[in-house]
C-alpha atoms as a PDB file:
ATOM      1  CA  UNK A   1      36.403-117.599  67.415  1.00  0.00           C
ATOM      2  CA  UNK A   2      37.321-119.969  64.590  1.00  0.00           C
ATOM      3  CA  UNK A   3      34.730-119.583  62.918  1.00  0.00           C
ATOM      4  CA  UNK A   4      35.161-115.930  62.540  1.00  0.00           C
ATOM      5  CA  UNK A   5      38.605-116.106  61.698  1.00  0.00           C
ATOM      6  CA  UNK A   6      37.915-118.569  58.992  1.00  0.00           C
ATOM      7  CA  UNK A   7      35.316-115.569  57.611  1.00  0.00           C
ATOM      8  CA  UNK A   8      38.141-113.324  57.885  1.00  0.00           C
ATOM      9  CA  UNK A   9      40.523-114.647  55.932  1.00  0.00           C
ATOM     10  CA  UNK A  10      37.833-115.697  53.524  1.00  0.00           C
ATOM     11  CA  UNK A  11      37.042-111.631  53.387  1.00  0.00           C
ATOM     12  CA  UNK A  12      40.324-110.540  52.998  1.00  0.00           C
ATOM     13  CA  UNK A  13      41.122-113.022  50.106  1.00  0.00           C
ATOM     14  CA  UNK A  14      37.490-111.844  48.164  1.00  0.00           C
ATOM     15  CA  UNK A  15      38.408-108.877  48.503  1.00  0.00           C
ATOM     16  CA  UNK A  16      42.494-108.548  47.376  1.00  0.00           C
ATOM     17  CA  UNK A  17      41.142-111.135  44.713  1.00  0.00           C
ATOM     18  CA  UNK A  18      38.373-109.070  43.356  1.00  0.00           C
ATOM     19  CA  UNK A  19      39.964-105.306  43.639  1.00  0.00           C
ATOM     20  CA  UNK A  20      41.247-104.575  40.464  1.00  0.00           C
ATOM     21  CA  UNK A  21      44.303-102.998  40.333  1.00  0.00           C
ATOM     22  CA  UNK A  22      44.668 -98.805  39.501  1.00  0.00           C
ATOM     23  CA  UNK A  23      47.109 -98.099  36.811  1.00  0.00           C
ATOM     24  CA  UNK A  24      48.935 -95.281  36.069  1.00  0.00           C
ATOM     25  CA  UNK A  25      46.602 -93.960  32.892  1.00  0.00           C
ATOM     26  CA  UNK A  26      43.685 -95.218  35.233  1.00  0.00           C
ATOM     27  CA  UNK A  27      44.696 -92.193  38.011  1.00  0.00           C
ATOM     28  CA  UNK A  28      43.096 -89.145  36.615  1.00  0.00           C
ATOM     29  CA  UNK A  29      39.896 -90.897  36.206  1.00  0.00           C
ATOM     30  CA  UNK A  30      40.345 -92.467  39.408  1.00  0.00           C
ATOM     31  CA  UNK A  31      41.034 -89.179  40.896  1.00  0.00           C
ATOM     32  CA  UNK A  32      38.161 -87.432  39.675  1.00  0.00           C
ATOM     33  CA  UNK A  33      35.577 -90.050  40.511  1.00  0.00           C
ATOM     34  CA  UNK A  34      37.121 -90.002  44.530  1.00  0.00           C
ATOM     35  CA  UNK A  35      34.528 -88.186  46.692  1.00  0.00           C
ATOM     36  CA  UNK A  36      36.183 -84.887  47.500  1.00  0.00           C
ATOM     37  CA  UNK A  37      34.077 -83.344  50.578  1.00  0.00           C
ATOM     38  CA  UNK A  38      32.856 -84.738  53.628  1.00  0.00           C
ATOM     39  CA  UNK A  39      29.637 -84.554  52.732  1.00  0.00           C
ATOM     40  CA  UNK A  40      30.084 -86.362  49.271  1.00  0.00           C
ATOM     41  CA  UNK A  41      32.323 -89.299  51.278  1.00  0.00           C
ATOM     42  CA  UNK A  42      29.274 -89.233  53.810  1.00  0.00           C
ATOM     43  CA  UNK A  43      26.871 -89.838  50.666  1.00  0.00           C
ATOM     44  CA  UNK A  44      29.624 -91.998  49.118  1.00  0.00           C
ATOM     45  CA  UNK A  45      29.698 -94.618  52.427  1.00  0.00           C
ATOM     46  CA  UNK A  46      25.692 -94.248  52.472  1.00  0.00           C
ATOM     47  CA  UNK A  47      25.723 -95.559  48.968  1.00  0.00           C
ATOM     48  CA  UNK A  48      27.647 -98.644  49.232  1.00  0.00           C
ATOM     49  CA  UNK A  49      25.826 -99.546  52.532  1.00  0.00           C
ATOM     50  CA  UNK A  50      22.933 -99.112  50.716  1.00  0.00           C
ATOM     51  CA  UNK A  51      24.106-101.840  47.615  1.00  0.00           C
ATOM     52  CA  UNK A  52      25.641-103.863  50.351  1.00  0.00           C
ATOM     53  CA  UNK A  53      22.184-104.122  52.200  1.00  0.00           C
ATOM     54  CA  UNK A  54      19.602-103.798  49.438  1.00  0.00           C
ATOM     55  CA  UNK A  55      21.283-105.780  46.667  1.00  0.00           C
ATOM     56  CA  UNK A  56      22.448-108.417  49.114  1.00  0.00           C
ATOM     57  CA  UNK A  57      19.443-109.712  50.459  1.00  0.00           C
ATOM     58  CA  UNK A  58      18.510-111.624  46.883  1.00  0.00           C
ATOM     59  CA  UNK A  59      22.149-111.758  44.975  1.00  0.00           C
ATOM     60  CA  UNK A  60      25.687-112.770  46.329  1.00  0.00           C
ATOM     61  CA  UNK A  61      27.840-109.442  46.634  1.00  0.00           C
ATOM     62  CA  UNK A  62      28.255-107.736  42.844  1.00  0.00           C
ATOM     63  CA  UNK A  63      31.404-105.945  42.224  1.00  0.00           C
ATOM     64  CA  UNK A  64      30.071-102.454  40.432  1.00  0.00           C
ATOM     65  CA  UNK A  65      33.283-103.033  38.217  1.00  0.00           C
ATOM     66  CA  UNK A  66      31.216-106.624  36.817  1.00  0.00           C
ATOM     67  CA  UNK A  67      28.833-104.281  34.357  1.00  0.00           C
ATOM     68  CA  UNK A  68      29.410-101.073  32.604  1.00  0.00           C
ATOM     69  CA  UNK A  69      27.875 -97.893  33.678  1.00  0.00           C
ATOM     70  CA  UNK A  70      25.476 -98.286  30.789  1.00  0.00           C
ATOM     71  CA  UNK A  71      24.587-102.054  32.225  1.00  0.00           C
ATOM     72  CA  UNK A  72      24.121-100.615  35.728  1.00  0.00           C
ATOM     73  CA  UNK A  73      21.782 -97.509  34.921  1.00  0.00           C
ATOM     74  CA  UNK A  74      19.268-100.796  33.337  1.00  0.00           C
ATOM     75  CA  UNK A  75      19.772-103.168  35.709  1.00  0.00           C
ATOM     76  CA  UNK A  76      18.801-100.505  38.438  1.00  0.00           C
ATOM     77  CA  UNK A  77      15.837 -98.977  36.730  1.00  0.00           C
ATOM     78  CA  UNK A  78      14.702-102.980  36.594  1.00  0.00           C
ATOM     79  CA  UNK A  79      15.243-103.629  40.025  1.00  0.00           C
ATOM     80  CA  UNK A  80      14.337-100.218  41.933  1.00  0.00           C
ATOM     81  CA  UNK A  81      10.831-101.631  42.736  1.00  0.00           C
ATOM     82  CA  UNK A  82      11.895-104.385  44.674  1.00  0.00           C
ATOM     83  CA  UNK A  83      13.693-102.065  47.307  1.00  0.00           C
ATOM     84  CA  UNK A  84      12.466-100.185  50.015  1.00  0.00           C
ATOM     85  CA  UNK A  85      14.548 -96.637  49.044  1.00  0.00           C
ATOM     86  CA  UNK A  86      13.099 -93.692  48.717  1.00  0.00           C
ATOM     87  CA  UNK A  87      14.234 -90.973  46.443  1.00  0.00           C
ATOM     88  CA  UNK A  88      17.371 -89.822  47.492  1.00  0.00           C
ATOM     89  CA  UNK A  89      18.746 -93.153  48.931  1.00  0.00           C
ATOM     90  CA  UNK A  90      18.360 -94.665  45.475  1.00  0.00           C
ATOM     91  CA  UNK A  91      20.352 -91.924  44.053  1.00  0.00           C
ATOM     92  CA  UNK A  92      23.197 -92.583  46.447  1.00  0.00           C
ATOM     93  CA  UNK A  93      22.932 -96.218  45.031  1.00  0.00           C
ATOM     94  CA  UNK A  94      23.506 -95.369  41.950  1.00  0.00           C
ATOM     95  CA  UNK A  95      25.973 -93.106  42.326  1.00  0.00           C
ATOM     96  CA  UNK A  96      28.365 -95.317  43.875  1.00  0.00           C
ATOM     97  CA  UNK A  97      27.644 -98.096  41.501  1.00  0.00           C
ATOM     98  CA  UNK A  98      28.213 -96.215  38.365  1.00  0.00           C
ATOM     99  CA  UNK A  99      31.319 -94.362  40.110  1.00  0.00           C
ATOM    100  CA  UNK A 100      32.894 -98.146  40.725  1.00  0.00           C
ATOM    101  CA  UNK A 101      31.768 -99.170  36.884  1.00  0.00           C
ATOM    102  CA  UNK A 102      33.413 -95.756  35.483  1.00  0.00           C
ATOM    103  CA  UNK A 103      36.710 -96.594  37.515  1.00  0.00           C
ATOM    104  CA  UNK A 104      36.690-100.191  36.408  1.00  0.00           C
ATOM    105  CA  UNK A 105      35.162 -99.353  32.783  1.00  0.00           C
ATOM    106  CA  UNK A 106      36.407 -96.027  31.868  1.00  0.00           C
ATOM    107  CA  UNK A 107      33.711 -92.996  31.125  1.00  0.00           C
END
């Protein structure tokens, strides 16, 4: 039980460390890039599970806000052959990535 609660206050400080902040002329974009369907927050969630697991397994966690959406689009075209996605997963991938880097970078 320590041991967990160690990891979760090591989480929780990653994370409110590492979220940047959304200001007031950062809203409309932020807005617009929010999934706005269930279906598109179901694709959204597949996504980021999908970075979490894939990307994971040879980096520590990237923040899509820690490249541009420019930086991203490269990076992934790079590294798509060392995952096991297939078509359609890898677009989810890169949707949420770029999404995050647009937020955090501006379109």
């Amino acid at each position: 039980m320590k041991n967990y609660l160690g990891l979760l206050i090591f989480a929780v400080s990653v994370l409110i460390g590492c979220t940047p902040a959304i200001t007031t002329d950062m809203l409309p974009l932020a807005e617009s890039l929010q999934p706005q369907t269930a279906a598109e927050m179901e694709e959204f969630s597949q996504g980021r599970s999908s970075f979490l697991r894939q990307c994971a397994g040879c980096h520590y966690h990237i923040w899509p806000s820690q490249y541009t959406p420019r930086q991203w689009k490269l990076t992934l075209k790079e590294h798509i052959g060392r995952t096991h996605l297939n078509r359609v997963e890898y677009q989810k991938l890169r949707d949420y990535i770029v999404r995050g880097s647009e937020l955090s970078h501006g379109k």
